[in-house]
N, C-alpha and C. Protein backbone atom coordinates (compact mmCIF):
# COMPACT_ATOMS: atom_id res chain seq x y z
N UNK A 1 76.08 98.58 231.02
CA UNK A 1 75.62 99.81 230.38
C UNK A 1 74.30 99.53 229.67
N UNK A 2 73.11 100.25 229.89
CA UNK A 2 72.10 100.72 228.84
C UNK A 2 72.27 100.41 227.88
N UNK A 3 71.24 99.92 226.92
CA UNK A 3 71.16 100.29 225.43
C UNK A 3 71.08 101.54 224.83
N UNK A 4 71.82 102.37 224.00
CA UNK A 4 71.01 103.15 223.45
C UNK A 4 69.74 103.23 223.27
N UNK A 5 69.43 104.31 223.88
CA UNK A 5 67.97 104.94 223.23
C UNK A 5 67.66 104.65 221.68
N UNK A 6 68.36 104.90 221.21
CA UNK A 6 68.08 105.36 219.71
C UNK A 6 67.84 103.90 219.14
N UNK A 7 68.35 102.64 219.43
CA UNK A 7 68.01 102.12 219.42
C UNK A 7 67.06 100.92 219.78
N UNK A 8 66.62 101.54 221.02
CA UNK A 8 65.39 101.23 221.19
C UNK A 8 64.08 101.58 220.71
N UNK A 9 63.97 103.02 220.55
CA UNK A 9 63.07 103.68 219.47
C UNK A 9 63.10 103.28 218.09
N UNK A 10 64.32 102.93 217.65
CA UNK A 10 64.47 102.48 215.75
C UNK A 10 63.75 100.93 216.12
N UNK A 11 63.91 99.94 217.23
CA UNK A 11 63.43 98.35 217.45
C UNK A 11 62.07 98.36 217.21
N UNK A 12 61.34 100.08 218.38
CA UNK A 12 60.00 99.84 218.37
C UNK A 12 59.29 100.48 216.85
N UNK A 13 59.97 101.08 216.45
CA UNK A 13 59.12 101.64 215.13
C UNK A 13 59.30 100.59 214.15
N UNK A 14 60.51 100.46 213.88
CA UNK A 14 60.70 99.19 212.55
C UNK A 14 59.93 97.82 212.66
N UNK A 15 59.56 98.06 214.29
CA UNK A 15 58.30 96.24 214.60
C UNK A 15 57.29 97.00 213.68
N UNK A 16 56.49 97.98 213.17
CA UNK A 16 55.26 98.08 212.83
C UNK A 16 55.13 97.73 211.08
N UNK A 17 54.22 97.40 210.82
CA UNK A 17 53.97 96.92 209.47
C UNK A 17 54.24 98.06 208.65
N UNK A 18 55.04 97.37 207.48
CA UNK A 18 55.35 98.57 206.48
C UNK A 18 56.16 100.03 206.59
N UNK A 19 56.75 99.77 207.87
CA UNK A 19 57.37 101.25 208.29
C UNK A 19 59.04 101.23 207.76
N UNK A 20 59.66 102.34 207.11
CA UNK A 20 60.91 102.82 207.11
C UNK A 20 62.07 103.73 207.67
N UNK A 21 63.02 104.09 207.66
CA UNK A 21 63.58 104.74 208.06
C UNK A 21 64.71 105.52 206.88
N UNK A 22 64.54 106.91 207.64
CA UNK A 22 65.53 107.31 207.01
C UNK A 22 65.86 109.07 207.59
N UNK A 23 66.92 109.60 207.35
CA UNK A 23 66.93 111.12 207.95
C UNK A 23 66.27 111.52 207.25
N UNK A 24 65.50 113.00 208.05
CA UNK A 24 65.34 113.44 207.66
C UNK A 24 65.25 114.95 208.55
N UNK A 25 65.88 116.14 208.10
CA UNK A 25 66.23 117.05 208.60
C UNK A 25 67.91 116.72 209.59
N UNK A 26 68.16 116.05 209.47
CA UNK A 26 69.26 115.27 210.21
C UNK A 26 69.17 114.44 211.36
N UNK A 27 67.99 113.80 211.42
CA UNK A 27 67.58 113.25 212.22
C UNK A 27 67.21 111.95 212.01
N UNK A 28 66.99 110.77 212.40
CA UNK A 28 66.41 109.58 211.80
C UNK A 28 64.92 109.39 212.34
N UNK A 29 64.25 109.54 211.34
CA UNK A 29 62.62 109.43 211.57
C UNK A 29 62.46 108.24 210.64
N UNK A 30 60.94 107.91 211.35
CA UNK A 30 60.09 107.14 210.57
C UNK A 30 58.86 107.02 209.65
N UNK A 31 58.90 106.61 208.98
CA UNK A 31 57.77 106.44 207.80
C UNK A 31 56.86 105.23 207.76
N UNK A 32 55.37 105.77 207.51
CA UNK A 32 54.68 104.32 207.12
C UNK A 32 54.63 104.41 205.65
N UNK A 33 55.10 103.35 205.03
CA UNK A 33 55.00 103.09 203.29
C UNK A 33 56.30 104.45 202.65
N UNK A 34 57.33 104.84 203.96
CA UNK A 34 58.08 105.26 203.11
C UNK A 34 57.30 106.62 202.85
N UNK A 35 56.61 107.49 203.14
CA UNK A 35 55.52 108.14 202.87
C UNK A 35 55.56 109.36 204.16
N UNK A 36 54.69 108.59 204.80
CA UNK A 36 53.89 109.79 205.81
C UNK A 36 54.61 109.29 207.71
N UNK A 37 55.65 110.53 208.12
CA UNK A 37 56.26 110.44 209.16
C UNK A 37 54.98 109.93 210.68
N UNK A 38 55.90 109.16 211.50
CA UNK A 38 55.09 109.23 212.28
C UNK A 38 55.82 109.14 213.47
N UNK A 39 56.82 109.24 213.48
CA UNK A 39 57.90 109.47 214.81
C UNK A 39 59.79 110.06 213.91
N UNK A 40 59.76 110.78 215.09
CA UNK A 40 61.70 111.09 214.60
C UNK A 40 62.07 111.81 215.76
N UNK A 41 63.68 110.76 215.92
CA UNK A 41 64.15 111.24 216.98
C UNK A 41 64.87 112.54 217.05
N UNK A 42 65.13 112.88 218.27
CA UNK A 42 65.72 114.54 218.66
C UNK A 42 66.87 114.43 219.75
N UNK A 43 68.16 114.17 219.07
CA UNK A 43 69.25 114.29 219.94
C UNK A 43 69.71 115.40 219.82
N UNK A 44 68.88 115.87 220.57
CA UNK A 44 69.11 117.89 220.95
C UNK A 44 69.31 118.62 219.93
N UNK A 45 68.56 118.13 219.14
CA UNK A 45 68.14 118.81 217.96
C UNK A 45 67.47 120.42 218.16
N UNK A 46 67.06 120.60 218.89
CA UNK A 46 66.70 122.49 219.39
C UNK A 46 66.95 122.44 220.47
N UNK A 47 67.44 121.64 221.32
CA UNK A 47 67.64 122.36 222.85
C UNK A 47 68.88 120.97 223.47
N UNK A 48 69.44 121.26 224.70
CA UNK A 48 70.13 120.22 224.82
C UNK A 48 70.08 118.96 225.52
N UNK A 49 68.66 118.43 225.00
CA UNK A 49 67.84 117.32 225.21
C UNK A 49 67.44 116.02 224.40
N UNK A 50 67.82 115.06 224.99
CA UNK A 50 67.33 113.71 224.15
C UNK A 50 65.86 113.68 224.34
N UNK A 51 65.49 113.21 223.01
CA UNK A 51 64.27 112.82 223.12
C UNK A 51 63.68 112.31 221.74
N UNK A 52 62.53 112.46 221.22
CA UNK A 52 61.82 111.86 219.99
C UNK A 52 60.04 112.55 220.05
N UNK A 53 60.05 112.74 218.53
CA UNK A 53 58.85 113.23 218.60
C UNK A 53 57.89 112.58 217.32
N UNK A 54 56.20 112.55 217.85
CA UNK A 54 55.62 111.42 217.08
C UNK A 54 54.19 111.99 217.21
N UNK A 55 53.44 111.37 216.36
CA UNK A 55 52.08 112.12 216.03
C UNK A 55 51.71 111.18 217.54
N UNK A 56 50.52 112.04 217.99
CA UNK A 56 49.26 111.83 219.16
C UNK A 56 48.17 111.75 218.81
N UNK A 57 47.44 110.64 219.34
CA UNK A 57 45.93 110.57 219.58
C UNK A 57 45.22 112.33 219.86
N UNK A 58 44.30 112.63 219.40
CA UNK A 58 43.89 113.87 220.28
C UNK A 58 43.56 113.85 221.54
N UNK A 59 43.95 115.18 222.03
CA UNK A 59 44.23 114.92 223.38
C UNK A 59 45.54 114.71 224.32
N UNK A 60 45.86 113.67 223.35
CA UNK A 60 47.27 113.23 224.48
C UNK A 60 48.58 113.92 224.90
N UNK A 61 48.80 114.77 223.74
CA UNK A 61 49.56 115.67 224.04
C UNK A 61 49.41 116.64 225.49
N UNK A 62 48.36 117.04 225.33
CA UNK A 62 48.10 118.36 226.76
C UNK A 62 47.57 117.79 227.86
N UNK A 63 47.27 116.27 228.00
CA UNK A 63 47.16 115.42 228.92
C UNK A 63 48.32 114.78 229.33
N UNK A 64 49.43 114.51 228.36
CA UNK A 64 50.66 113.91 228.93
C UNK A 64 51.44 115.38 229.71
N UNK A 65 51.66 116.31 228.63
CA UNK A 65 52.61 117.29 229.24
C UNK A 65 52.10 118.11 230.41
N UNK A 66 50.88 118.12 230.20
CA UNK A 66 50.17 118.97 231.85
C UNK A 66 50.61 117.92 232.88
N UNK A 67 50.43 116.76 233.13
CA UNK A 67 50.67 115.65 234.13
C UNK A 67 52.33 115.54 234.43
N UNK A 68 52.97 115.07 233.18
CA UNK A 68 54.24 115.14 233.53
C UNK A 68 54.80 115.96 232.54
N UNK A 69 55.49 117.37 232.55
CA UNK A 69 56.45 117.93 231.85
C UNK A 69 57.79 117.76 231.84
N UNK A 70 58.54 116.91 232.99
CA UNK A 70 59.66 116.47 233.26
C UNK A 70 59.97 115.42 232.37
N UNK A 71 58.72 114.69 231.48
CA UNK A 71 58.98 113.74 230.99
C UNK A 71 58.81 113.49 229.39
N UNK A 72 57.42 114.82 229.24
CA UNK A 72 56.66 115.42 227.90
C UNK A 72 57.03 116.32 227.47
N UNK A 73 56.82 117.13 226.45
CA UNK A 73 56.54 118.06 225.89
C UNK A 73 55.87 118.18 224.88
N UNK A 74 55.76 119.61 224.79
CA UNK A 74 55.27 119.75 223.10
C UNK A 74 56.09 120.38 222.25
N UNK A 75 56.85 119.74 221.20
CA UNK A 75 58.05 119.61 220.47
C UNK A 75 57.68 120.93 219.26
N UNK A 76 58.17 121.77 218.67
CA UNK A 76 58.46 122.27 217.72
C UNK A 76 58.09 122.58 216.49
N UNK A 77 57.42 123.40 215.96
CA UNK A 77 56.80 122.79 214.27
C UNK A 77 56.26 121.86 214.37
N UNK A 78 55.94 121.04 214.94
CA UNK A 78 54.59 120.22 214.89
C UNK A 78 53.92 119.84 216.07
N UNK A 79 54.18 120.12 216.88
CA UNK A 79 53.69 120.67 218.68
C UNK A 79 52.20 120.94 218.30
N UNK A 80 52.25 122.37 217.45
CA UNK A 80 50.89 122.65 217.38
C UNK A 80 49.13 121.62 216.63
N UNK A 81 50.10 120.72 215.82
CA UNK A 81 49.40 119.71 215.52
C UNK A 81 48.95 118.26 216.18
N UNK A 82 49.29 118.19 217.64
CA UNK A 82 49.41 117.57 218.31
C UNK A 82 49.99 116.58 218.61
N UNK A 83 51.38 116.66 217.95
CA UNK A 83 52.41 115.98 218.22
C UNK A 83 53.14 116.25 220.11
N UNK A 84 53.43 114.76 220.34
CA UNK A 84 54.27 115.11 221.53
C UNK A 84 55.83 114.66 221.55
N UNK A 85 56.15 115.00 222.62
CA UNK A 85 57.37 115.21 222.35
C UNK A 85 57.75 114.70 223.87
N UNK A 86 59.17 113.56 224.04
CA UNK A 86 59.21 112.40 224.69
C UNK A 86 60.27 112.62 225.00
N UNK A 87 60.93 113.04 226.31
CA UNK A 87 62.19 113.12 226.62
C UNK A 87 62.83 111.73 226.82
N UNK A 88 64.05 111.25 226.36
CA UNK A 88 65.02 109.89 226.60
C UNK A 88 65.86 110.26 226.97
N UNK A 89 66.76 111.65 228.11
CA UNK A 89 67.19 111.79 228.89
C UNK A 89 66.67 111.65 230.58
N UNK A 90 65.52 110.96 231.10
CA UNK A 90 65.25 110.88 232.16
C UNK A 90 64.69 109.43 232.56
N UNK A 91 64.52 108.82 233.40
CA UNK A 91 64.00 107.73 233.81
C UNK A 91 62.83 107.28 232.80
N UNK A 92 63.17 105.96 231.93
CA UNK A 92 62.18 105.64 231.22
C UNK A 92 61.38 104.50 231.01
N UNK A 93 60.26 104.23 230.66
CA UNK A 93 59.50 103.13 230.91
C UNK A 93 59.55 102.79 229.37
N UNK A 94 59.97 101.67 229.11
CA UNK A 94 59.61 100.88 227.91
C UNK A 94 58.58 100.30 227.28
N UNK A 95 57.86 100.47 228.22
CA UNK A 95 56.93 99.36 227.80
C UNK A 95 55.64 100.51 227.51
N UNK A 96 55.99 101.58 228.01
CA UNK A 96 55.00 102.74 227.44
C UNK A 96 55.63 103.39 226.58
N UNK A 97 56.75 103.83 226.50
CA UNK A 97 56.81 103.91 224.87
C UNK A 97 56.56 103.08 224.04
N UNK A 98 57.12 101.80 223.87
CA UNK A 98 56.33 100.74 222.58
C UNK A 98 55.04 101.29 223.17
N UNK A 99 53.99 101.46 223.59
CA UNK A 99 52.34 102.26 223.65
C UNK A 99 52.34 103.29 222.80
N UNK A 100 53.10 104.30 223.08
CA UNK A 100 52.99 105.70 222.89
C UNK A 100 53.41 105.45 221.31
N UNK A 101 54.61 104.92 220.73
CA UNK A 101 54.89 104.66 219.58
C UNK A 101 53.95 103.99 218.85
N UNK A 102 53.12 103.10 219.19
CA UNK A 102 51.82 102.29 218.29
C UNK A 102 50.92 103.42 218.01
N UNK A 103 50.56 103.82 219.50
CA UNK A 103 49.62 105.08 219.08
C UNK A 103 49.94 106.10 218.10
N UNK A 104 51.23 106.34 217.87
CA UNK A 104 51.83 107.14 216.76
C UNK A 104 51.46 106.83 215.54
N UNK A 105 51.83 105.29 215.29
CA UNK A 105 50.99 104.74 214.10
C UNK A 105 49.96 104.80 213.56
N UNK A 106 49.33 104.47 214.72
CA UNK A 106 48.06 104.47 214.64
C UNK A 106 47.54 105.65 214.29
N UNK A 107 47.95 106.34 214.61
CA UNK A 107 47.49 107.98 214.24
C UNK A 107 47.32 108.18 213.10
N UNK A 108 48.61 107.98 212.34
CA UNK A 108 49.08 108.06 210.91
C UNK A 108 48.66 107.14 209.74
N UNK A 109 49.26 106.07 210.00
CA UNK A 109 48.42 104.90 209.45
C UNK A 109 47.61 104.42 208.63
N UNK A 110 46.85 104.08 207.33
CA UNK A 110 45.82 103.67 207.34
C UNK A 110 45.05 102.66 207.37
N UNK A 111 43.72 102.51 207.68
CA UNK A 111 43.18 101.48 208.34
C UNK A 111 43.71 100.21 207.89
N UNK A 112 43.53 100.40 206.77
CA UNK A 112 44.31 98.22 206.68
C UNK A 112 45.39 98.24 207.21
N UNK A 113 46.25 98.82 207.20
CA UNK A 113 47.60 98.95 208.18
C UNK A 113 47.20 98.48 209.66
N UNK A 114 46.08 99.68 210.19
CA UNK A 114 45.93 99.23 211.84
C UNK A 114 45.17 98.04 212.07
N UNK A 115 44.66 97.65 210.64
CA UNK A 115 44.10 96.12 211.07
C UNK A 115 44.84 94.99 211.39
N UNK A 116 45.67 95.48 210.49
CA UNK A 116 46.86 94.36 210.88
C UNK A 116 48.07 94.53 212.52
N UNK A 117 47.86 95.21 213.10
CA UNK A 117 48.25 95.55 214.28
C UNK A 117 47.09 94.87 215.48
N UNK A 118 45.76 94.50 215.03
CA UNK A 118 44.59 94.19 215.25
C UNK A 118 44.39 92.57 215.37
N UNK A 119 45.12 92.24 214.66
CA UNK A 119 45.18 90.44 214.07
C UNK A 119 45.47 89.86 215.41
C-alpha cells in the first residue's frame, strides 16, 4: 500500500526552514514562522476531492490548470490570488510536488528564509 498523501505533503513542507503546522479551518496547513500560510491540505474539503492548496509563482496557476486540469485547479477563496490547487486523488509525481511546494515557500517566505534554501 501507498503512503498517505497527507503525509507526504506534511514530510515536504515541514523539510523547509522555520515552517509549522497546525489546523486551520479544519484542515492541516502550513506556516512559515508560525505566521503566514503557504500550503493546506483539502480532503474534500468543498468538493469530493483530495488535494492541497498553496501560494504560486505568478503565472503558474493558469499555466498549470490550462495544461492539465485533471491534475490542477484553481482552489477557492484564494484561487483568485493565485493560489493553485493540486489534486492527490490522481496519478502523482513526487518529485514535482516537493517543486511545486518550495515554490510555495518561496512565494511566501522572506528573503533570508529563501537564502537559506539557496545554501
Amino acid at each position: 500500500m501507498s503512503e498517505d498523501p497527507l503525509e507526504r505533503v506534511r514530510r515536504l513542507c515541514l523539510a523547509l526552514p522555520e515552517t509549522t503546522e497546525r489546523l486551520s479551518h479544519g484542515e492541516p496547513t502550513w506556516f512559515i514562522r508560525g505566521k503566514k500560510t503557504f500550503a493546506m491540505y483539502a480532503d474534500r474539503h468543498h468538493d469530493d476531492r483530495l488535494g492541497f492548496w498553496c501560494a504560486a509563482p505568478a503565472g503558474a496557476q493558469q499555466a498549470l490548470v490550462s495544461a492539465e486540469p485533471e491534475r490542477f485547479f484553481r482552489p477557492p477563496y484564494v484561487g483568485h490570488r493565485g493560489w493553485l490547487g493540486v489534486y492527490l486523488d490522481v496519478a502523482v509525481d513526487w518529485d514535482e510536488i516537493g517543486e511545486i511546494v518550495t515554490d510555495a515557500y518561496r512565494t511566501i517566505a522572506p528573503k533570508t528564509l529563501v537564502a537559506r534554501l539557496d545554501e
